[in-house]
N, C-alpha and C. Protein backbone atom coordinates (compact mmCIF):
# COMPACT_ATOMS: atom_id res chain seq x y z
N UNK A 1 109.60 -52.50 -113.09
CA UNK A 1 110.96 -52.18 -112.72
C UNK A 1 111.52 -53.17 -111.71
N UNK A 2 110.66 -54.17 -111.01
CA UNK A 2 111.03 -54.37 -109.89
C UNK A 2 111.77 -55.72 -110.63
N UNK A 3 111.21 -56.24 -111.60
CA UNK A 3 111.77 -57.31 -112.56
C UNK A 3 113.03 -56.56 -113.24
N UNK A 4 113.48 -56.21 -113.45
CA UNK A 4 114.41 -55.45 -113.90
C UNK A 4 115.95 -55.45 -112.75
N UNK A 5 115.32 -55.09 -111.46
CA UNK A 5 116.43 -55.39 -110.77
C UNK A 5 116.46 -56.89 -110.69
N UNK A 6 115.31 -57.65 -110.59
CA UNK A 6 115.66 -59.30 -110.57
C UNK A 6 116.12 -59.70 -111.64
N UNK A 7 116.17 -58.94 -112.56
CA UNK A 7 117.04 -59.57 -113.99
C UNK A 7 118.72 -59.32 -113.91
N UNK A 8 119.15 -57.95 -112.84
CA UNK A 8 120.65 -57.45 -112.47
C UNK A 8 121.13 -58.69 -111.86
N UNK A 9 120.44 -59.26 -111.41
CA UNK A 9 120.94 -60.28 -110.01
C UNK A 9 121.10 -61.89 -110.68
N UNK A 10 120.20 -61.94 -111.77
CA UNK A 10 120.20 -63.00 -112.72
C UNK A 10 122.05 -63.96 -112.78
N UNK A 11 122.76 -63.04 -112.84
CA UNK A 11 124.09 -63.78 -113.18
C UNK A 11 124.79 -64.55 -111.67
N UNK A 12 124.29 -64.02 -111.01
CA UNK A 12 124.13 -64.65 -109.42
C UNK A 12 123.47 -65.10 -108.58
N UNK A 13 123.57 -66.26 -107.82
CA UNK A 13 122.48 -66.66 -107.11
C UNK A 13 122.07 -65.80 -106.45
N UNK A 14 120.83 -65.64 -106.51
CA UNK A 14 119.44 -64.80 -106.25
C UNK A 14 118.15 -65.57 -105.88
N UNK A 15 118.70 -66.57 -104.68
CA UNK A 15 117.24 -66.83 -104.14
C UNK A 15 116.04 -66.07 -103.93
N UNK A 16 114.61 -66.70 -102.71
CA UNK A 16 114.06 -65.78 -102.14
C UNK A 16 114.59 -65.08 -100.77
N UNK A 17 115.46 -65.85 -100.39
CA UNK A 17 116.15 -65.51 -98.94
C UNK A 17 117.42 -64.78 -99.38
N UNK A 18 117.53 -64.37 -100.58
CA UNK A 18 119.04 -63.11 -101.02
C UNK A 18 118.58 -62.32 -101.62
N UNK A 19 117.19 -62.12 -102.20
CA UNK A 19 116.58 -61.48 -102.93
C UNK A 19 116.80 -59.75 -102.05
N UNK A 20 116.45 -60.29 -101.11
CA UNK A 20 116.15 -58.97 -100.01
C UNK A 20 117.42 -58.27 -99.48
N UNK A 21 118.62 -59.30 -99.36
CA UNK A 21 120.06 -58.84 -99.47
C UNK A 21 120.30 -57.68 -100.42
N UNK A 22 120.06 -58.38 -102.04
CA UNK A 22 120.46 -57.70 -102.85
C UNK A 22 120.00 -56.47 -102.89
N UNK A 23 118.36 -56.53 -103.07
CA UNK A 23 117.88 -55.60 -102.90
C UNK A 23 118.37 -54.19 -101.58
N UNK A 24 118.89 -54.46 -100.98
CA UNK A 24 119.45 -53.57 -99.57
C UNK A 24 120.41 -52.78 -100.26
N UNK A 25 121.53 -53.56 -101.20
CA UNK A 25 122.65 -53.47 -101.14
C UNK A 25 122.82 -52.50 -102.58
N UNK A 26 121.77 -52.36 -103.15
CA UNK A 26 121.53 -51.56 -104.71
C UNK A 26 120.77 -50.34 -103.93
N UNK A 27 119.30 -50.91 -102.87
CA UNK A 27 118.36 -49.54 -102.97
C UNK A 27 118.24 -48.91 -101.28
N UNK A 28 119.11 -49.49 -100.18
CA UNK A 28 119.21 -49.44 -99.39
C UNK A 28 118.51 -49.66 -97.96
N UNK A 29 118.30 -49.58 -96.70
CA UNK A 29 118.14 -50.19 -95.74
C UNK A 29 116.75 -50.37 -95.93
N UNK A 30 116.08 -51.19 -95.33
CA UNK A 30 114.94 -51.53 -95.13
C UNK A 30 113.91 -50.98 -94.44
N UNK A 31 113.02 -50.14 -94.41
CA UNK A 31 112.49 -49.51 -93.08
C UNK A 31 112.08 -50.32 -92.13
N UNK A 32 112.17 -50.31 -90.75
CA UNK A 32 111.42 -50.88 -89.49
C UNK A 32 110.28 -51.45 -89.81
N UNK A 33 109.09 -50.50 -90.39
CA UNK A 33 107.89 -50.42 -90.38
C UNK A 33 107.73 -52.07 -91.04
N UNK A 34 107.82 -51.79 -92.28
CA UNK A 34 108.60 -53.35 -93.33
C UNK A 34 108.86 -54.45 -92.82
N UNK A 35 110.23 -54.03 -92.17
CA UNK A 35 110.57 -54.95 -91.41
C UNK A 35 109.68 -56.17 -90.63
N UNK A 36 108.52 -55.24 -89.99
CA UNK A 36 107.76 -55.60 -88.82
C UNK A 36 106.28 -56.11 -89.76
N UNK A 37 105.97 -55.93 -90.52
CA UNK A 37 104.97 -56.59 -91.52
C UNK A 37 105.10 -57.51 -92.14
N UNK A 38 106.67 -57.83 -92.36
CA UNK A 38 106.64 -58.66 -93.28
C UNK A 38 106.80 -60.18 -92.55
N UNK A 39 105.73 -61.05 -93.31
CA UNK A 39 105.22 -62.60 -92.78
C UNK A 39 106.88 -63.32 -93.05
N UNK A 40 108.00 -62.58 -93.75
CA UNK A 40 109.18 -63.42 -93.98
C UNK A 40 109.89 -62.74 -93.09
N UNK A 41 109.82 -62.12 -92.52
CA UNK A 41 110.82 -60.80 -91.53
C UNK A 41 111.84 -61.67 -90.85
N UNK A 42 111.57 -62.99 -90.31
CA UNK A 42 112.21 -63.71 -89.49
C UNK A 42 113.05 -64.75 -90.26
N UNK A 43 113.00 -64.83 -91.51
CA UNK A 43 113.76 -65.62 -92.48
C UNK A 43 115.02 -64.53 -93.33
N UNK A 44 114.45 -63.35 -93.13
CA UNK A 44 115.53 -62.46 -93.66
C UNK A 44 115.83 -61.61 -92.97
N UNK A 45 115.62 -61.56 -91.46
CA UNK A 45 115.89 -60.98 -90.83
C UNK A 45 116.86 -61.18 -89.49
N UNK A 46 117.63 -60.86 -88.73
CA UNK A 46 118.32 -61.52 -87.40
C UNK A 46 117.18 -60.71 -86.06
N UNK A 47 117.36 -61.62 -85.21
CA UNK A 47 116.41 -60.60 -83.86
C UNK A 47 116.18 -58.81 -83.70
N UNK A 48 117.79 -58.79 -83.95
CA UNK A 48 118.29 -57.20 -83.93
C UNK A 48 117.99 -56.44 -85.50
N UNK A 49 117.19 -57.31 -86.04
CA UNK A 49 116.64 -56.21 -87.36
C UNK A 49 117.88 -56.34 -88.02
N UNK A 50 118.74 -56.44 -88.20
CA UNK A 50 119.72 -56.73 -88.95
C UNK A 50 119.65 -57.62 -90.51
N UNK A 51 119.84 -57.34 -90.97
CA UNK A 51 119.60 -58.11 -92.46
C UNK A 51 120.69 -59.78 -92.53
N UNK A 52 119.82 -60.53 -92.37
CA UNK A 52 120.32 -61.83 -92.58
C UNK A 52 121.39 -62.20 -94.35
N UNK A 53 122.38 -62.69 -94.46
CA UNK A 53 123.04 -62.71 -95.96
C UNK A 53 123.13 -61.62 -96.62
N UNK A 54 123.85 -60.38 -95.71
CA UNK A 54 124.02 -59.23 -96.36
C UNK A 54 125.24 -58.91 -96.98
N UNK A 55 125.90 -60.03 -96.56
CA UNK A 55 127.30 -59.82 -96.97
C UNK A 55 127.93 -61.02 -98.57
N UNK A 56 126.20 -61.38 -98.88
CA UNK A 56 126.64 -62.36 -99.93
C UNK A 56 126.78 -61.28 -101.23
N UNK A 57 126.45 -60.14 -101.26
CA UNK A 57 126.51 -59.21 -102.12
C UNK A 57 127.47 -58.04 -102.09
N UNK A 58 128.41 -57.36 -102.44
CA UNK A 58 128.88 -56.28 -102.41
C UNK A 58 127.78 -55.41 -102.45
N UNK A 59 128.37 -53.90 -101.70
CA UNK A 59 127.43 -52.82 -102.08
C UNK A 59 127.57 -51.93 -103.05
N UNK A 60 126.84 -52.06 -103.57
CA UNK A 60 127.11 -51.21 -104.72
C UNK A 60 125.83 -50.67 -105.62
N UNK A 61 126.14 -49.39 -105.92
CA UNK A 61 124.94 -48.51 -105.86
C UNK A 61 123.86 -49.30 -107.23
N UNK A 62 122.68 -48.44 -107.15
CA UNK A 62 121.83 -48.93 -108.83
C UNK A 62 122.64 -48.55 -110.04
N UNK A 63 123.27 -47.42 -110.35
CA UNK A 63 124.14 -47.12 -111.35
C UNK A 63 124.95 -48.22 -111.71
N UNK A 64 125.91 -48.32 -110.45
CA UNK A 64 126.67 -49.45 -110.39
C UNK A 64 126.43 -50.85 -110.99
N UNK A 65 125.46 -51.11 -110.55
CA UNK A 65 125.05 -52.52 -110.93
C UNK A 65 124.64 -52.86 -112.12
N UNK A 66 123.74 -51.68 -112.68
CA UNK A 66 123.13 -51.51 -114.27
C UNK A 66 124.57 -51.30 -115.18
N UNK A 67 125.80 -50.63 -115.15
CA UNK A 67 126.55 -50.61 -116.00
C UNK A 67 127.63 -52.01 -115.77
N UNK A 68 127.79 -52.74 -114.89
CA UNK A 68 128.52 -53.57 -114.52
C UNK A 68 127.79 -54.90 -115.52
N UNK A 69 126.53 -54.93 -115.11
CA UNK A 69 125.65 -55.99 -115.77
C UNK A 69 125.35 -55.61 -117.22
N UNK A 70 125.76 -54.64 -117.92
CA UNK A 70 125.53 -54.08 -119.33
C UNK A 70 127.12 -54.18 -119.74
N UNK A 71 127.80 -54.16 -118.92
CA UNK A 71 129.11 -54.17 -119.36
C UNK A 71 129.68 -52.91 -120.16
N UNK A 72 128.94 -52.16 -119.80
CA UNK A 72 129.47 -50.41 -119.52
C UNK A 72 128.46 -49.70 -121.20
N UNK A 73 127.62 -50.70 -121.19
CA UNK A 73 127.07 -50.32 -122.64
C UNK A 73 126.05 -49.51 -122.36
N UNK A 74 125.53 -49.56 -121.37
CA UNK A 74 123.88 -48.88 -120.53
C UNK A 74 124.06 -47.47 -119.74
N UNK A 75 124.31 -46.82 -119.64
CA UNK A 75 124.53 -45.45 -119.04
C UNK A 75 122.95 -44.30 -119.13
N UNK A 76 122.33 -44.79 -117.46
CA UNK A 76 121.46 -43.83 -117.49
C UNK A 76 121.25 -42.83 -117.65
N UNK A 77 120.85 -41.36 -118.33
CA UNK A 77 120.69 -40.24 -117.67
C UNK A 77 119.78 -40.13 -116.53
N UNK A 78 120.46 -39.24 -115.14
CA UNK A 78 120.01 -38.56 -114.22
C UNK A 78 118.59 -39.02 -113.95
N UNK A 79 117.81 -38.31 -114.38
CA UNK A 79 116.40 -38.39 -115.00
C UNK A 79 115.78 -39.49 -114.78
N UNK A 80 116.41 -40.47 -115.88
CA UNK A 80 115.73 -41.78 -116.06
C UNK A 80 116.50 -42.99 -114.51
N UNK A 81 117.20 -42.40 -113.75
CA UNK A 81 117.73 -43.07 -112.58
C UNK A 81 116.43 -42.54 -111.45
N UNK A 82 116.18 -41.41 -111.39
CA UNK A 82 115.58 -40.69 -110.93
C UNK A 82 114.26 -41.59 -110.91
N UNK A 83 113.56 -41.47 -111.97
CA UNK A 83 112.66 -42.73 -112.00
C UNK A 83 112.88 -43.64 -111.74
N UNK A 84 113.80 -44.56 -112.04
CA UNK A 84 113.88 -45.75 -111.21
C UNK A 84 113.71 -46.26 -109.86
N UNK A 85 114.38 -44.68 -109.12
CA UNK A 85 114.75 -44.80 -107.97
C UNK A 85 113.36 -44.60 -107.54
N UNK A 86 112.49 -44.11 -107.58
CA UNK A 86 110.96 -43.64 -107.55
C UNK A 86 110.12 -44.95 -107.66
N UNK A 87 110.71 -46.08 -108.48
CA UNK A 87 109.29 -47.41 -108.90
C UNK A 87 110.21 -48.13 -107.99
N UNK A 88 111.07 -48.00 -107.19
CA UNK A 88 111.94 -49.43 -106.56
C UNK A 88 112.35 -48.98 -105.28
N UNK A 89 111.56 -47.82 -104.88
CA UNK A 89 111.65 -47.28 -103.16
C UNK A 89 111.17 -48.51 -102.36
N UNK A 90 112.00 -48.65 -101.54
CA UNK A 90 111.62 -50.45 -100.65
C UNK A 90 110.32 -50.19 -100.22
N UNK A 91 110.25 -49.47 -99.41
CA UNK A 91 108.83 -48.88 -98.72
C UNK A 91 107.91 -48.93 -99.66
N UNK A 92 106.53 -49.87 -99.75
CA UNK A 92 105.86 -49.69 -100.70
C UNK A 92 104.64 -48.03 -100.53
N UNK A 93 105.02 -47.61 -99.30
CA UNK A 93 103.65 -46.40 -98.84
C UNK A 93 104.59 -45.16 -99.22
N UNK A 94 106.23 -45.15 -99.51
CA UNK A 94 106.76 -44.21 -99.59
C UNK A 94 107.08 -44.13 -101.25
N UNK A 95 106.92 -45.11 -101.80
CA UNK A 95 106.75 -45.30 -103.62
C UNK A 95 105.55 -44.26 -103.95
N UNK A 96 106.37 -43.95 -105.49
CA UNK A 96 105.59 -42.89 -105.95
C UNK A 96 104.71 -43.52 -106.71
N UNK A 97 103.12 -43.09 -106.89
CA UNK A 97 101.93 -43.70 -107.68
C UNK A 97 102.31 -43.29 -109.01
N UNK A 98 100.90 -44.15 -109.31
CA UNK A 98 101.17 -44.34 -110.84
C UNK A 98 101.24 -43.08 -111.58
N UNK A 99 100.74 -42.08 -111.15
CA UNK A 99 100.19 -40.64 -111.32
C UNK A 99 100.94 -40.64 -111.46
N UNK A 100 102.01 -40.22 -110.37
CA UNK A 100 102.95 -39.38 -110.16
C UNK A 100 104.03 -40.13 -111.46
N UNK A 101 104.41 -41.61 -111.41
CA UNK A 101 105.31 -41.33 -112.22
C UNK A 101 104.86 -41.53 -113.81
N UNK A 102 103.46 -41.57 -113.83
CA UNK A 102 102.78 -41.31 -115.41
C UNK A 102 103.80 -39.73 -116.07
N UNK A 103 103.71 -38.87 -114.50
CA UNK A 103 103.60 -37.48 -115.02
C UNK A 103 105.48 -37.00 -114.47
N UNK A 104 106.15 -37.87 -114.70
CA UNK A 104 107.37 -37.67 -114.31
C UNK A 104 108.08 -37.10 -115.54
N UNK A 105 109.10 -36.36 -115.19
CA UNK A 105 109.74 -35.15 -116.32
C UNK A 105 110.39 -36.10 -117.17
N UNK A 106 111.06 -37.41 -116.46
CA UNK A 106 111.96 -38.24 -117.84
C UNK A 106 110.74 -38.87 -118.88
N UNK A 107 109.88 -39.54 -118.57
CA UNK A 107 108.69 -39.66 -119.53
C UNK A 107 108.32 -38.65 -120.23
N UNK A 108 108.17 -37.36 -119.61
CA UNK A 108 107.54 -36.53 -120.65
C UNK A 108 108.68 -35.44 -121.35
N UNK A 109 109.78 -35.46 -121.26
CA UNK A 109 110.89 -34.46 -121.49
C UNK A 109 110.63 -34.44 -123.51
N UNK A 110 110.55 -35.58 -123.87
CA UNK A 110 110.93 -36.04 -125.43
C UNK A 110 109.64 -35.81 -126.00
C-alpha cells in the first residue's frame, strides 16, 4: 500500500525530501516518537518539529487524492479506506499486523 500512495504523488514531484510532506498531508501529522528516530529527521524536519516543504502539497484527505488521481473513476467503499488507513498509519508500532489485516472485514466480507 505504501507504493500505492507513491504512485498518487507520481504526477508531481515527489522527491525523498517531499515524500514525507506528502505523506503528512494525505495521512497526517507525524508522531514525535518518529520524528526523534528518524536518521532523516533533520532533513525533513525544522528544529521546532515542524515539517520542512509542507506547503509544496495541498491538504487533502486519502479519499481526496485517490479520486482526483483516478479522475473520479475510483471510489472506495468505507471498508476498503478503512484498510488502507490501517497499512499506511505513519507510526510503524501503531500499524496494524499482518494478522490483523489478513483478518479484516473488507477482505473477508465477499
Amino acid at each position: 500500500m505504501a507504493c500505492s500512495l507513491g504512485s498518487l504523488c507520481s504526477t508531481v514531484r515527489c522527491d525523498s525530501l517531499l515524500l514525507p510532506a506528502y505523506q503528512m498531508q494525505a495521512l497526517g501529522e507525524f508522531p514525535t516518537s518518529l520524528r526523534n528516530r528518524s536518521r532523516l529527521s533533520k532533513a525533513w524536519f525544522s528544529n521546532d518539529g515542524t515539517l520542512r516543504h509542507k506547503d509544496v502539497f495541498p491538504k487533502k484527505s486519502l479519499e481526496a487524492l485517490i479520486e482526483e488521481q483516478s479522475g473520479g473513476a475510483v471510489i472506495l467503499s468505507l471498508d476498503c479506506m478503512d484498510f488502507m488507513r490501517r497499512t499506511l498509519t505513519i507510526e510503524p508500532n501503531e500499524r496494524s499486523s499482518i494478522e490483523e489485516l489478513l483478518s479484516h472485514w473488507w477482505l473477508n466480507s465477499n
